[in-house]
N, C-alpha and C. Protein backbone atom coordinates (compact mmCIF):
# COMPACT_ATOMS: atom_id res chain seq x y z
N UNK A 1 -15.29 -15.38 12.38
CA UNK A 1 -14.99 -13.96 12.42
C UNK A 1 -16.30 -13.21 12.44
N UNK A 2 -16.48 -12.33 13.00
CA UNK A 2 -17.61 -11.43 13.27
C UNK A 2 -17.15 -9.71 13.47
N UNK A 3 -18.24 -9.23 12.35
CA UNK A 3 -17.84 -7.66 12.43
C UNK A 3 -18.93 -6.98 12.65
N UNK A 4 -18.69 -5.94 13.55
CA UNK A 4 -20.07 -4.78 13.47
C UNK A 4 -19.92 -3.61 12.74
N UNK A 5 -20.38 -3.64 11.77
CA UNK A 5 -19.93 -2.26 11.03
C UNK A 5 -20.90 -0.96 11.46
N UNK A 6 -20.02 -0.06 11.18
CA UNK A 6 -21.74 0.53 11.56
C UNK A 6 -20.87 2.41 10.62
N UNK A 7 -22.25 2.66 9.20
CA UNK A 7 -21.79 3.93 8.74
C UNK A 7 -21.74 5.47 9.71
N UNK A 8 -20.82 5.68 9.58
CA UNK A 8 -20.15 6.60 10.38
C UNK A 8 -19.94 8.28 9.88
N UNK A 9 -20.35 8.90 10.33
CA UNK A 9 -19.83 10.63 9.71
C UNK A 9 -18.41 11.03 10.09
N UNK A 10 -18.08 9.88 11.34
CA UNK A 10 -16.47 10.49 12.25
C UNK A 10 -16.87 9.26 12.98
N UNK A 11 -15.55 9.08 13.14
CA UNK A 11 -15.02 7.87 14.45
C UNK A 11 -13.48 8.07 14.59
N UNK A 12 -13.35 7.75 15.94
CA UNK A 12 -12.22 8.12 16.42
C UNK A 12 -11.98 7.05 17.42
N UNK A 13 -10.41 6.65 17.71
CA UNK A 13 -9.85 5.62 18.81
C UNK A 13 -9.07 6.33 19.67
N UNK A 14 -8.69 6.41 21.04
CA UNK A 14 -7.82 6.85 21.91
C UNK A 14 -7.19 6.15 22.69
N UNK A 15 -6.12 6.26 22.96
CA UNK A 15 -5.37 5.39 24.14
C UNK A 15 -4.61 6.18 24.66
N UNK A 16 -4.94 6.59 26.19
CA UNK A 16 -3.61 6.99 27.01
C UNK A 16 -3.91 8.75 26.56
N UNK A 17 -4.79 9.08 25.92
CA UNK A 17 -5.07 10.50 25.83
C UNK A 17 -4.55 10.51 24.20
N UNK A 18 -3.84 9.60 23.46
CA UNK A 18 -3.25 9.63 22.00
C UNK A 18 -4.46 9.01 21.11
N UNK A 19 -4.91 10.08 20.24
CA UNK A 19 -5.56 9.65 19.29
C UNK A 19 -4.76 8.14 18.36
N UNK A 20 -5.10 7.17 18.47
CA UNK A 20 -4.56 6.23 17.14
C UNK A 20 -5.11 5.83 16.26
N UNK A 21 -6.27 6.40 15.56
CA UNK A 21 -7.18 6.19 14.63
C UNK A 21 -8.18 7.49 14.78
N UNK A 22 -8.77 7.74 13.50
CA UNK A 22 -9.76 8.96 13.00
C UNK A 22 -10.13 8.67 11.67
N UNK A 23 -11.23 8.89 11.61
CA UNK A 23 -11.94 8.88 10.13
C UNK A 23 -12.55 9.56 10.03
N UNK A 24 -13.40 10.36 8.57
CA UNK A 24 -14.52 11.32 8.89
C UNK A 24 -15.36 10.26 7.51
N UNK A 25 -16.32 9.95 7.58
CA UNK A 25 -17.07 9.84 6.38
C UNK A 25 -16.88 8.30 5.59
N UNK A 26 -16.92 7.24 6.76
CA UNK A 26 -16.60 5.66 6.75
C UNK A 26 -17.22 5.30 7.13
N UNK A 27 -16.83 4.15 7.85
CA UNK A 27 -17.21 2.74 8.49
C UNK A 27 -16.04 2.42 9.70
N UNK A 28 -17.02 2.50 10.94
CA UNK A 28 -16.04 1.83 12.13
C UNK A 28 -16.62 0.65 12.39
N UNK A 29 -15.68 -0.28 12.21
CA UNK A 29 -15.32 -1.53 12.27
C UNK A 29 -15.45 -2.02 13.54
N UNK A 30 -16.19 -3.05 14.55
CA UNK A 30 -15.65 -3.96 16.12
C UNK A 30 -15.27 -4.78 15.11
N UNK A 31 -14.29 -5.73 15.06
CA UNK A 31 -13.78 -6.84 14.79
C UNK A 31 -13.30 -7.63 15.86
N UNK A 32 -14.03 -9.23 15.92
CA UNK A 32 -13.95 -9.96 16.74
C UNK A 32 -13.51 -11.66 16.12
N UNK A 33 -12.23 -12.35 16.64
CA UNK A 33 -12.38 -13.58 16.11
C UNK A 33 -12.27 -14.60 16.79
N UNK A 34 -12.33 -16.23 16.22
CA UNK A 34 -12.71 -16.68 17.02
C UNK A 34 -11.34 -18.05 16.58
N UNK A 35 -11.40 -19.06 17.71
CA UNK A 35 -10.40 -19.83 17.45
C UNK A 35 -10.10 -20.59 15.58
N UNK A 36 -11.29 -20.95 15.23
CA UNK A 36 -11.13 -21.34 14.10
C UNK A 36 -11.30 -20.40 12.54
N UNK A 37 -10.99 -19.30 12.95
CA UNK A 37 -10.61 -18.29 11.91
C UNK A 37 -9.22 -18.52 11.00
N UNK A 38 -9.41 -17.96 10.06
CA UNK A 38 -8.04 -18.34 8.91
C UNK A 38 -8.28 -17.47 7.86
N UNK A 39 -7.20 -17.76 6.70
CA UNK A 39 -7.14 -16.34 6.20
C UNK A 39 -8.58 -16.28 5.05
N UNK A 40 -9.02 -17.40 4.85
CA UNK A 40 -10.43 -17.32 3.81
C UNK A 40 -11.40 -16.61 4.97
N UNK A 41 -11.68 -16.91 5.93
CA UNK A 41 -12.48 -15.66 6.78
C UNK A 41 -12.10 -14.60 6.55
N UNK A 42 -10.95 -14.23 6.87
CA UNK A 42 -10.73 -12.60 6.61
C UNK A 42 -10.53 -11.92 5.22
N UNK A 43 -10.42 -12.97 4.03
CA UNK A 43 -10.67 -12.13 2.68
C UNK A 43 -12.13 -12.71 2.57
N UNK A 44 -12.58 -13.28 2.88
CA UNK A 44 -14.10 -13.00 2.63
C UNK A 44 -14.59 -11.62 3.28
N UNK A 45 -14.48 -11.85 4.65
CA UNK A 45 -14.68 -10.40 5.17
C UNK A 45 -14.40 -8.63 4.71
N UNK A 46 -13.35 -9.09 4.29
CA UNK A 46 -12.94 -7.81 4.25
C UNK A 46 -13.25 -7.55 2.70
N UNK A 47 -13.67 -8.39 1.45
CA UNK A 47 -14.51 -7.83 0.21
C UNK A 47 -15.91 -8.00 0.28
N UNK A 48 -16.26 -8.94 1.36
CA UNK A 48 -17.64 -7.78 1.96
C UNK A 48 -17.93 -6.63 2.33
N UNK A 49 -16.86 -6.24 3.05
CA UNK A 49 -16.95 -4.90 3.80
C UNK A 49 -16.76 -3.74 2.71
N UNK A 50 -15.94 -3.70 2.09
CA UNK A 50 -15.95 -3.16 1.19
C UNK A 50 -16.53 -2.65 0.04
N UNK A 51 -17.49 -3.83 -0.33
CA UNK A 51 -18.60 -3.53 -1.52
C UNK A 51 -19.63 -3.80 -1.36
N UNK A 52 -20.13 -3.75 0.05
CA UNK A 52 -21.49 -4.09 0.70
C UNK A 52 -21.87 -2.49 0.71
N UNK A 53 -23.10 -2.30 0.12
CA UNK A 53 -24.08 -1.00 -0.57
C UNK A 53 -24.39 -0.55 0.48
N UNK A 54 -23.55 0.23 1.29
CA UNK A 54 -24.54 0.82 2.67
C UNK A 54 -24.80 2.41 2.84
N UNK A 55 -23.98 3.24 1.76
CA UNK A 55 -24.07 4.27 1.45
C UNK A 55 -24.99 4.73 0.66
N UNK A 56 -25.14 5.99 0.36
CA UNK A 56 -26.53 6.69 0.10
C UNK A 56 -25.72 7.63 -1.47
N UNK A 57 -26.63 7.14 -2.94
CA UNK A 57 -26.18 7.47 -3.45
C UNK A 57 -26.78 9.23 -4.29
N UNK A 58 -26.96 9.41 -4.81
CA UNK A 58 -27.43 10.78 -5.77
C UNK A 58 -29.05 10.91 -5.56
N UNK A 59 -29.41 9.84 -5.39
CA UNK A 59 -31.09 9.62 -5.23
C UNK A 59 -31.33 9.18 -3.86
N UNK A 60 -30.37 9.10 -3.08
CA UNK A 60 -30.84 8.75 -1.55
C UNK A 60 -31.11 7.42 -1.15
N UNK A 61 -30.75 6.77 -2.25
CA UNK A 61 -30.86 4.83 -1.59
C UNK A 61 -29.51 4.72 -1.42
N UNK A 62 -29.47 3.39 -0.72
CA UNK A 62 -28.24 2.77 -0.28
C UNK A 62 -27.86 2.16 -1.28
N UNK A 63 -26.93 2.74 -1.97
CA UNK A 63 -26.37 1.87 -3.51
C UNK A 63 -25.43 1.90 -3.59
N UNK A 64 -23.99 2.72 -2.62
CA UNK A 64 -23.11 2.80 -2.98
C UNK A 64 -22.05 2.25 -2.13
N UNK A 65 -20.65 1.59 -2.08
CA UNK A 65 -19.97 0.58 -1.41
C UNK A 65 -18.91 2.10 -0.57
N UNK A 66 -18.27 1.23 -0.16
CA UNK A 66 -17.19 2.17 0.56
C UNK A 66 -16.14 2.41 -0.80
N UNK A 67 -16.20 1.77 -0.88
CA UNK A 67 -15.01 1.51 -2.44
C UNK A 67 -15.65 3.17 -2.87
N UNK A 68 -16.86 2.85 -3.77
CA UNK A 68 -17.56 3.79 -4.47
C UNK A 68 -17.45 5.14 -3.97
N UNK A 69 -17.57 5.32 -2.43
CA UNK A 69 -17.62 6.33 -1.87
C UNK A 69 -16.14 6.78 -1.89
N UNK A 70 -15.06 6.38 -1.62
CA UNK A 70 -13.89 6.44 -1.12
C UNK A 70 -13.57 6.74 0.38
N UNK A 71 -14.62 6.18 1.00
CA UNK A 71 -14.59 6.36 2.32
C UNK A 71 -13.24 5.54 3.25
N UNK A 72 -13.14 6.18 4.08
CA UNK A 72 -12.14 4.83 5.54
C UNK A 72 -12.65 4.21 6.30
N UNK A 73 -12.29 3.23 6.76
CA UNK A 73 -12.42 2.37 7.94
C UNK A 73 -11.91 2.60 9.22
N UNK A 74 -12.31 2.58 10.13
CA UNK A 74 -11.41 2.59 11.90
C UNK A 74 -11.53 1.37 12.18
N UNK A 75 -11.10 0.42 12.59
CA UNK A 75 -10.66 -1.19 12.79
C UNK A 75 -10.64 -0.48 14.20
N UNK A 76 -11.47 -1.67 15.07
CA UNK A 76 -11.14 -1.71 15.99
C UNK A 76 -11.01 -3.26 16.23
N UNK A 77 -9.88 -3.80 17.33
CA UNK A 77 -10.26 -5.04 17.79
C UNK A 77 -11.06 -5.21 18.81
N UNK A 78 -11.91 -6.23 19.15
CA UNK A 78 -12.81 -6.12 20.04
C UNK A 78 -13.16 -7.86 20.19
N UNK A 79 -12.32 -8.57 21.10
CA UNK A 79 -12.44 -9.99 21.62
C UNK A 79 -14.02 -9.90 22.18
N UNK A 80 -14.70 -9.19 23.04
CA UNK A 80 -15.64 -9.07 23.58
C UNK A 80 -16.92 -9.87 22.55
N UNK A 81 -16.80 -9.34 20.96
CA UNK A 81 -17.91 -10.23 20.24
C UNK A 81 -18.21 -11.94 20.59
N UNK A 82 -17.08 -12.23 20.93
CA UNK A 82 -17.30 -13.36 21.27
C UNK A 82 -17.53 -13.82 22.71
N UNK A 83 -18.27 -12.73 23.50
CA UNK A 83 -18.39 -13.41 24.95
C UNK A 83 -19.86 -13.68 24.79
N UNK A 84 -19.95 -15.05 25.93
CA UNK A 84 -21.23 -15.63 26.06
C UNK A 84 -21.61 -15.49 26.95
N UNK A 85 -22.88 -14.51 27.25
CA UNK A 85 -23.53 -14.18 28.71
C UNK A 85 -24.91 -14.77 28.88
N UNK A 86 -25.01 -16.20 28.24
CA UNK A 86 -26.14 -16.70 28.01
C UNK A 86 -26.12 -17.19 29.89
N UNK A 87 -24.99 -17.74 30.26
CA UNK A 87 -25.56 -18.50 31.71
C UNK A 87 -24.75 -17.33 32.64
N UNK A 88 -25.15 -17.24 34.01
CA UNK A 88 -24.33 -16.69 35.09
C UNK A 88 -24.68 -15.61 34.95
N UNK A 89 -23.78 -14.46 35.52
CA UNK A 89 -23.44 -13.31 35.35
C UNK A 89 -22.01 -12.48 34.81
N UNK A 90 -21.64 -13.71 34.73
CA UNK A 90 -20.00 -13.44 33.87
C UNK A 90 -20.13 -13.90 32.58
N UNK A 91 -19.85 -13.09 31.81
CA UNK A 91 -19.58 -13.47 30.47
C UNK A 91 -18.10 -14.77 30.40
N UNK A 92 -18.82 -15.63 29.00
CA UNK A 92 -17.30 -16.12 29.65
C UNK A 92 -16.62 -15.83 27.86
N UNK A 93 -15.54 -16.25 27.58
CA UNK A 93 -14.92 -15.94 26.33
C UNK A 93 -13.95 -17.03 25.78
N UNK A 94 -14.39 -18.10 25.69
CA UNK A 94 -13.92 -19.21 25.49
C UNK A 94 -13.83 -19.55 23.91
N UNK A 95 -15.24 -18.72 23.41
CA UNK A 95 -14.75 -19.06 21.88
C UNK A 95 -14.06 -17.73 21.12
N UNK A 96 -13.46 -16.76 21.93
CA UNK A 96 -12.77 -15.96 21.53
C UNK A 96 -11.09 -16.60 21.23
N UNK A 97 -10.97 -16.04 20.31
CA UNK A 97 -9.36 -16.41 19.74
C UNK A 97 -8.54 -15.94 20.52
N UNK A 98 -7.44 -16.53 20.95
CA UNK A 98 -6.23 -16.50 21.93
C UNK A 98 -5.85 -15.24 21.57
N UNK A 99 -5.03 -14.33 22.46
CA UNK A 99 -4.89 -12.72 21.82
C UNK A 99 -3.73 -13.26 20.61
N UNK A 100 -2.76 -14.13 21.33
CA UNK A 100 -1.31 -13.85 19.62
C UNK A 100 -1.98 -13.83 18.76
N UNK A 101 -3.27 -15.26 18.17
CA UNK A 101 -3.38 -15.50 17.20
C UNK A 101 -4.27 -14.13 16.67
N UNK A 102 -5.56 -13.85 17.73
CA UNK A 102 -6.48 -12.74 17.23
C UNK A 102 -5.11 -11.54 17.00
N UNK A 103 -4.45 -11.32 17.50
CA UNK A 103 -3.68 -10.26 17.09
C UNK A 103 -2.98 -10.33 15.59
N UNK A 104 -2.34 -11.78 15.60
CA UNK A 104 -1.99 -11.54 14.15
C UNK A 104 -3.44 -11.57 12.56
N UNK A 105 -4.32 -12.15 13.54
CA UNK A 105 -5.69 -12.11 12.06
C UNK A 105 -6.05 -10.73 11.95
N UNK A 106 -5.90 -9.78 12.92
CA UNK A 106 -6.68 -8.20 12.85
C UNK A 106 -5.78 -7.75 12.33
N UNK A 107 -4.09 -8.04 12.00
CA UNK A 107 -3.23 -7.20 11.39
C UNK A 107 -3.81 -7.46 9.91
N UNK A 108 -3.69 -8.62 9.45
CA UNK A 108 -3.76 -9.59 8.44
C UNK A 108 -5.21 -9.07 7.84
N UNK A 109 -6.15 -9.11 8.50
CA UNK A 109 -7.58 -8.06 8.27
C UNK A 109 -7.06 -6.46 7.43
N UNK A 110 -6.41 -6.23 8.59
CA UNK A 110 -6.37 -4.61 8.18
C UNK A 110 -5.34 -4.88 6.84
N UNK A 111 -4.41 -5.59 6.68
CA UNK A 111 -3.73 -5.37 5.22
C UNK A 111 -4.47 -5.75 3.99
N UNK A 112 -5.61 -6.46 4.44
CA UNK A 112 -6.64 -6.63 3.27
C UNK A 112 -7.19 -5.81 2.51
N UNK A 113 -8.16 -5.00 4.15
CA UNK A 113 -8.42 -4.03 3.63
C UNK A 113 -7.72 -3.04 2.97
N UNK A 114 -6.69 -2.64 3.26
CA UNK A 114 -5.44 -1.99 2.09
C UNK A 114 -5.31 -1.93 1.24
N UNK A 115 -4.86 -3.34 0.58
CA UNK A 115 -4.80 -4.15 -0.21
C UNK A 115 -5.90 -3.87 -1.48
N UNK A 116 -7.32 -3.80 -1.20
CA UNK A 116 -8.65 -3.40 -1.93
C UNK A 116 -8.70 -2.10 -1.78
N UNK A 117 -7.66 -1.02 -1.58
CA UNK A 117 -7.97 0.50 -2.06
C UNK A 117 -8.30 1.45 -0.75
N UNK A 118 -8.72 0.91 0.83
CA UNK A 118 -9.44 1.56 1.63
C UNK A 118 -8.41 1.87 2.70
N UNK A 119 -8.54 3.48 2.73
CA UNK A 119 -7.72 4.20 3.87
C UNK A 119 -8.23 3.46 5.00
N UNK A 120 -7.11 2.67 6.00
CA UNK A 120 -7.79 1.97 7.36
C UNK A 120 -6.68 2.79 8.75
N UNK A 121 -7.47 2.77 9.42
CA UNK A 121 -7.32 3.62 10.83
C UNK A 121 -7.36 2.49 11.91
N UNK A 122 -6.90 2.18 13.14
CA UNK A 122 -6.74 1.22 13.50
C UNK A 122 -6.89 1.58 15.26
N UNK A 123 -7.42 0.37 16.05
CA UNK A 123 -6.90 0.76 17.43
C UNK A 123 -5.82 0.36 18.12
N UNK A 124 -5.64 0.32 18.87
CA UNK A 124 -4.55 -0.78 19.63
C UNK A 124 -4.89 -2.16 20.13
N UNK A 125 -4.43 -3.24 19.56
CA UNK A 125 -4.65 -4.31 20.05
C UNK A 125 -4.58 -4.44 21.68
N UNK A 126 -5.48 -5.13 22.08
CA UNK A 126 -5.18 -5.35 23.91
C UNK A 126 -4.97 -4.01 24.97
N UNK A 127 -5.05 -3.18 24.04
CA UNK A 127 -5.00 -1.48 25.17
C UNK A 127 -6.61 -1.86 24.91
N UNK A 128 -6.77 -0.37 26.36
CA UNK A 128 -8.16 0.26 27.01
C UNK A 128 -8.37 0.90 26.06
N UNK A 129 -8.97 1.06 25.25
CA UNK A 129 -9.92 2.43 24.00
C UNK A 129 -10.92 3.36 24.32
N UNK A 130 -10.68 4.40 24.26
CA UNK A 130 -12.22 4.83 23.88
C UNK A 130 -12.38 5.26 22.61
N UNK A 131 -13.93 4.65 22.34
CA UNK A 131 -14.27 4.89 20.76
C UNK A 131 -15.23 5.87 20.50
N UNK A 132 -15.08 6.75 19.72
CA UNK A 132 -15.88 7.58 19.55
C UNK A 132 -16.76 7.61 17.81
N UNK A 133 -17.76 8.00 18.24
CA UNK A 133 -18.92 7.47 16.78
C UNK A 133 -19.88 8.54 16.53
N UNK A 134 -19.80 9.11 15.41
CA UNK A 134 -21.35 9.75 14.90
C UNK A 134 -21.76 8.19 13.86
N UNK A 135 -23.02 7.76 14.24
CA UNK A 135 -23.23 6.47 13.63
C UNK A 135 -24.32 7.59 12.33
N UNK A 136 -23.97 7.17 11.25
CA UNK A 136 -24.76 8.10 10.21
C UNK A 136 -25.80 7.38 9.46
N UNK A 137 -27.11 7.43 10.14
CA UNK A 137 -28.36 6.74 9.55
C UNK A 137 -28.90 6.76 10.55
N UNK A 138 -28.91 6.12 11.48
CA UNK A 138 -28.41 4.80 12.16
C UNK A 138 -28.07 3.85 11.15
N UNK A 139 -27.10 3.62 10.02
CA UNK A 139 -26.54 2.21 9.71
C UNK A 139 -25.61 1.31 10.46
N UNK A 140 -26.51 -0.27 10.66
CA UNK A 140 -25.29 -0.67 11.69
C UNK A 140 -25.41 -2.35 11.15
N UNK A 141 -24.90 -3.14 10.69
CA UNK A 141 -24.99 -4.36 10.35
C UNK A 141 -23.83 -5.57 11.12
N UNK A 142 -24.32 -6.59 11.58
CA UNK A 142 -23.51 -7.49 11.96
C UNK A 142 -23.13 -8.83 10.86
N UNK A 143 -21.85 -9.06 10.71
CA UNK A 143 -21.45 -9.79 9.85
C UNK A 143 -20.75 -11.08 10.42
N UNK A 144 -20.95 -12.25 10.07
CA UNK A 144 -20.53 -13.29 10.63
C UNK A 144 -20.03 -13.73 9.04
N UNK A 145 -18.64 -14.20 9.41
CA UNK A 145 -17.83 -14.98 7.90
C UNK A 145 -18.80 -16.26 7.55
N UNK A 146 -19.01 -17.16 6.54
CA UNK A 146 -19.26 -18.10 6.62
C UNK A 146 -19.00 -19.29 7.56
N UNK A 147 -17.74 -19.59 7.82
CA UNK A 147 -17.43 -20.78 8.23
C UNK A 147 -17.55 -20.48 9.82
């Protein structure tokens, strides 16, 4: 499993002209998985995400979690983390997770996050998106689960 987080002032998802996700003052989420993902990837992930210090506290360091803040998340899915454009000119996506299964781990993701307290905003699985971002810092970190 692999996430790009990145702290956010506003993020927003669209499909078809319908907003389906908005946040002001979070973390937008790419979430990408891969065939051998399971549910210890995604609760590892998702109490990382959560209490990983990327916020700016009373004194201006990064000390404070999303938790702390009471900030939201925008989940997006995004198979693309896993394309390999090392040879050719086509990416290829072979170690990306089949959509059923990636579809049911990003639900299963997002009830986690729930689950630990955090308003989550979501895109559409397998629709066209556009994502919209004030990235706030620039904070942007890539997370790979252990396994």
């Amino acid at each position: 499993m692999k996430v790009i987080i990145q702290r956010s002032s506003a993020g927003s998802c669209e499909v078809d002209g319908t907003v389906t996700g908005s946040i002001e003052d979070g973390i937008v989420a790419l979430v990408g998985f891969t065939h051998e993902d399971t549910d210890d990837d995604i609760s590892w992930m998702a109490e990382k995400i959560v209490n990983l210090r990327i916020f700016e506290d009373a004194g201006g360091k990064m000390n404070e979690s999303l938790l702390d803040q009471g900030g939201k998340i925008l989940s997006i899915p995004q198979f693309t983390l896993y394309g390999d454009a090392g040879k050719g000119r086509r990416p290829n996506f072979m170690q990306a997770a089949a959509p059923e299964k990636a579809e049911s781990l990003f639900e299963r993701f997002n009830e986690r996050l729930a689950e630990k307290g955090v308003d989550v905003e979501t895109g559409l699985f397998g629709a066209e998106m556009n994502i919209s971002l004030t990235n706030h810092g620039p904070v942007t970190f890539v997370l790979d689960s252990p396994s």
